[in-house]
N, C-alpha and C. Protein backbone atom coordinates (compact mmCIF):
# COMPACT_ATOMS: atom_id res chain seq x y z
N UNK A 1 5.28 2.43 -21.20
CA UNK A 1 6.58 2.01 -20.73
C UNK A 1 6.71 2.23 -19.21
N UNK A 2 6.09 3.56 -18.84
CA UNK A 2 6.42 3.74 -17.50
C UNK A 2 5.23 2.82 -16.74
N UNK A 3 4.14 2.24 -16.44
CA UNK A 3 3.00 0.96 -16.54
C UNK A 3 4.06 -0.08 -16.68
N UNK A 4 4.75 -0.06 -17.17
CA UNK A 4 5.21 -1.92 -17.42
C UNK A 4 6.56 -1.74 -16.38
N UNK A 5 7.29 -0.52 -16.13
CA UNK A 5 7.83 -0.58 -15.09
C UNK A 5 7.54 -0.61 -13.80
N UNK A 6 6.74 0.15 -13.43
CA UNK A 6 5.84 0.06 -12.37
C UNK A 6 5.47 -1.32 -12.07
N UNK A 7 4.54 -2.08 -13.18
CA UNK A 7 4.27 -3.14 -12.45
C UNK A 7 5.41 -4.16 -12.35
N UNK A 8 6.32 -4.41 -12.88
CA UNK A 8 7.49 -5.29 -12.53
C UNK A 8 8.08 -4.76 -11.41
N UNK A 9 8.36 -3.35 -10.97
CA UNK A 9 8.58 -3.32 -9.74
C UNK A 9 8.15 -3.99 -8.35
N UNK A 10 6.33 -3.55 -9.06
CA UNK A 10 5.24 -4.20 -7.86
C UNK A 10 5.46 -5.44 -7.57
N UNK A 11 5.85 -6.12 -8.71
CA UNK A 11 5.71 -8.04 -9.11
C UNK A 11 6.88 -8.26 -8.40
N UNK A 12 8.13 -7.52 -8.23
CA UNK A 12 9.35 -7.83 -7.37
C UNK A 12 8.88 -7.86 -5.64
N UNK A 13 8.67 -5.94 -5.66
CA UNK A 13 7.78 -6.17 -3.99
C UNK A 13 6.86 -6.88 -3.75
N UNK A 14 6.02 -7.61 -4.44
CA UNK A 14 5.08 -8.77 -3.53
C UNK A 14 5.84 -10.12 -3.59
N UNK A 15 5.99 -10.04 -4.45
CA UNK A 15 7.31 -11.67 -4.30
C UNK A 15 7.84 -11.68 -2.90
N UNK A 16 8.48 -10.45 -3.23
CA UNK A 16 10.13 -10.21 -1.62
C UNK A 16 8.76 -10.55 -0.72
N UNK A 17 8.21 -9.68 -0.33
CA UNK A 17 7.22 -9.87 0.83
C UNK A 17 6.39 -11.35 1.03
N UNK A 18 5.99 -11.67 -0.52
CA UNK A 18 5.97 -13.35 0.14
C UNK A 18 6.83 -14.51 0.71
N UNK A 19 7.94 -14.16 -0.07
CA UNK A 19 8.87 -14.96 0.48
C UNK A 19 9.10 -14.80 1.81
N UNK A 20 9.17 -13.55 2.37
CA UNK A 20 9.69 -12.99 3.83
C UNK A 20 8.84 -13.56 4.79
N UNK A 21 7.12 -13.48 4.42
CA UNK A 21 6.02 -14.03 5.45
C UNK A 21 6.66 -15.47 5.57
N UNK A 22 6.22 -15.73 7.15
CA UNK A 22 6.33 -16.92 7.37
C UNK A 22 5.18 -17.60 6.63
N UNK A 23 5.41 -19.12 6.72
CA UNK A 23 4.13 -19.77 5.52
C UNK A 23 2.87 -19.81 6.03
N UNK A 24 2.72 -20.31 7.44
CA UNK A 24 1.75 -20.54 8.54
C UNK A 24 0.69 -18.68 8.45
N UNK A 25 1.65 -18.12 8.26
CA UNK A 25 0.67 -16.42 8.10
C UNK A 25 0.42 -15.87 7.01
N UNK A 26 0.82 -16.63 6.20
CA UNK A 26 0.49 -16.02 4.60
C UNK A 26 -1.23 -16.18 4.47
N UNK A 27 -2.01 -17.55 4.80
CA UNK A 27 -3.27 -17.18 4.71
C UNK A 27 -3.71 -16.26 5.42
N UNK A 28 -3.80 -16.20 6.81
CA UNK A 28 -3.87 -14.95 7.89
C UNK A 28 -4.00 -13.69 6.84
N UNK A 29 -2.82 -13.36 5.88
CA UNK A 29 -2.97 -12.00 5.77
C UNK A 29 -3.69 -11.76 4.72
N UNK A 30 -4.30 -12.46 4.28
CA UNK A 30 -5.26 -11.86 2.82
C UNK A 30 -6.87 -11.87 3.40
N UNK A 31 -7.15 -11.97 4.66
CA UNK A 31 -8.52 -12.19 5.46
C UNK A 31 -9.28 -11.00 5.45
N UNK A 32 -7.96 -9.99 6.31
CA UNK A 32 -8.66 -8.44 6.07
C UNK A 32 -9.10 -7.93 4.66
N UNK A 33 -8.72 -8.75 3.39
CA UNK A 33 -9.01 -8.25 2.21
C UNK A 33 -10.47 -8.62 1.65
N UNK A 34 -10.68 -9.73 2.51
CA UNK A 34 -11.80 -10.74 1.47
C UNK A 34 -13.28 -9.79 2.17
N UNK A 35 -14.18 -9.64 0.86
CA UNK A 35 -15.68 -9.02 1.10
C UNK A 35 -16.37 -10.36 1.79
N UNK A 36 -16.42 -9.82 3.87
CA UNK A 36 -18.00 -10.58 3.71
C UNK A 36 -18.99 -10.53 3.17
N UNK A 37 -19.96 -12.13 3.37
CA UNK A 37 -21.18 -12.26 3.00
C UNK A 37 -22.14 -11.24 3.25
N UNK A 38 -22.57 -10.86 2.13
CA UNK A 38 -23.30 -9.64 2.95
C UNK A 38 -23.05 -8.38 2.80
N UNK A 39 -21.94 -8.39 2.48
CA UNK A 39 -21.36 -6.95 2.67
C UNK A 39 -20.44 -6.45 1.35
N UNK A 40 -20.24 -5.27 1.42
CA UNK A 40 -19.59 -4.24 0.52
C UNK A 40 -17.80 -4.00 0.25
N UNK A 41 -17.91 -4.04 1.42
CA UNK A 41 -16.34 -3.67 1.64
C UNK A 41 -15.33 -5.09 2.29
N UNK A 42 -14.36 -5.18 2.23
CA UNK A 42 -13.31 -5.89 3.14
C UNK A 42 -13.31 -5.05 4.42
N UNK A 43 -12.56 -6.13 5.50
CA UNK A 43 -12.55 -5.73 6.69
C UNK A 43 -11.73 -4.00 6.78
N UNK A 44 -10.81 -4.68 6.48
CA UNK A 44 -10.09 -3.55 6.16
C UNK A 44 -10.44 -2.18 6.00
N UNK A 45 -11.48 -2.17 4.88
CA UNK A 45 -11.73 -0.90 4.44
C UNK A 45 -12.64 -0.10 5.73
N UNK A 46 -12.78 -0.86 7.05
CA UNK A 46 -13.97 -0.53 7.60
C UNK A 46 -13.04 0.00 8.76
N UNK A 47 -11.94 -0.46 9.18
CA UNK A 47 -10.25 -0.39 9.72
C UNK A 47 -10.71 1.67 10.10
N UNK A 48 -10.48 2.11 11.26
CA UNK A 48 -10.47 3.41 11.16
C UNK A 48 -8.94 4.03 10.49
N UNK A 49 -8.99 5.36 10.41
CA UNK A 49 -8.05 5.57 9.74
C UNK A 49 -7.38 6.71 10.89
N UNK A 50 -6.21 6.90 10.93
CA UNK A 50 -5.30 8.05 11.43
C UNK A 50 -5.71 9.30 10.73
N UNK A 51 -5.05 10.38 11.55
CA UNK A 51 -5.30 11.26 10.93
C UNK A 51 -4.76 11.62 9.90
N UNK A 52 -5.73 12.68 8.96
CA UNK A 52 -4.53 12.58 7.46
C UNK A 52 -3.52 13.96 7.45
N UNK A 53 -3.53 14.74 8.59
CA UNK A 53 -2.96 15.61 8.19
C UNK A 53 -2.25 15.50 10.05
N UNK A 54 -1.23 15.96 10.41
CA UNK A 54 -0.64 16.57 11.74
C UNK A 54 0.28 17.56 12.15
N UNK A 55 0.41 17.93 12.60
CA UNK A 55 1.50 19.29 12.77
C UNK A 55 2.30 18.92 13.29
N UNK A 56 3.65 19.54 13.28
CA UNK A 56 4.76 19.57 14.02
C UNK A 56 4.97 19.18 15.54
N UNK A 57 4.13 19.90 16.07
CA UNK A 57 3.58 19.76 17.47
C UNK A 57 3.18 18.33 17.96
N UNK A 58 2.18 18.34 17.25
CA UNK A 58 1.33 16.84 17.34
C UNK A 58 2.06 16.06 17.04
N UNK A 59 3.02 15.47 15.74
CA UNK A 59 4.08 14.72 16.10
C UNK A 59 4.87 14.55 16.95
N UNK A 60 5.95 15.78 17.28
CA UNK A 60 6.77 15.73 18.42
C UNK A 60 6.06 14.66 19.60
N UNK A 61 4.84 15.44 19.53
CA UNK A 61 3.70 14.61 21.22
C UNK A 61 3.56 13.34 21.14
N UNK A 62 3.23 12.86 20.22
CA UNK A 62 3.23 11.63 19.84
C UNK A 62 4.59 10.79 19.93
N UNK A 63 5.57 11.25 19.17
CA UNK A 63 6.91 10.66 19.23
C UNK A 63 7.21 10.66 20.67
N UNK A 64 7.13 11.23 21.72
CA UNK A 64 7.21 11.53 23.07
C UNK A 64 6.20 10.81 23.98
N UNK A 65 5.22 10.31 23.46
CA UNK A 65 4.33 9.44 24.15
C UNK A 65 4.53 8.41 24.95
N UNK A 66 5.54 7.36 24.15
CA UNK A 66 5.30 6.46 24.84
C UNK A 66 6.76 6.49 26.52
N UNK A 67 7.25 7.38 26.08
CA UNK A 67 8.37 8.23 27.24
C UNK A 67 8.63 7.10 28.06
N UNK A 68 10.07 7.04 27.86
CA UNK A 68 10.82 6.26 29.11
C UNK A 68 11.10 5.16 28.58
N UNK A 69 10.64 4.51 27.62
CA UNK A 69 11.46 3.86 26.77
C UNK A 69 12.95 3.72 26.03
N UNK A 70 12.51 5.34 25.68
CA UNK A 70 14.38 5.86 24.97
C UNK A 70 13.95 5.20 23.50
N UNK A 71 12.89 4.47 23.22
CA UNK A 71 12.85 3.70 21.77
C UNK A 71 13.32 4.90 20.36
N UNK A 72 12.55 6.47 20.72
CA UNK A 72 12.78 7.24 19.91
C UNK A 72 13.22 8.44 20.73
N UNK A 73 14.32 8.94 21.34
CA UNK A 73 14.96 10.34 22.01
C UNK A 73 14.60 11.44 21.00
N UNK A 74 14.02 12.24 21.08
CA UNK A 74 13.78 13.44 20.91
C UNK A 74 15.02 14.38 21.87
N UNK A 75 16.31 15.20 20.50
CA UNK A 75 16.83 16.20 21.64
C UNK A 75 17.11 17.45 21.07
């Protein structure tokens, strides 16, 4: 029961999200998914990753990075 909710949820969020893509980018975005010739993985999976863990600190720094914007005030 909780499987059949889940995926009708999922089946709602990819809908919403297709509808939302413009039409012209909907192929665009399934590219990073597809395994080249040749190969093992999708692009994607090859995509570096962020870090998985950060501290308090290291956020703040980050949120403060791009400074002078005002996009995110830290006070």
């Amino acid at each position: 029961m909780v499987a059949e909710v889940w995926r009708e949820q999922n089946d709602r969020l990819y809908a919403m999200l297709y509808r939302a893509t413009p039409h012209g980018l909907r192929p665009e975005m399934g590219r990073p998914l597809e395994v080249p010739e040749k190969r093992r993985v999708p692009e994607l999976e090859r995509l570096p990753l962020g870090p998985m863990r950060i501290s308090g600190r290291a956020m703040q720094h980050a949120l403060e990075r791009p400074g002078g914007t005002g996009w995110c005030p830290l006070g």
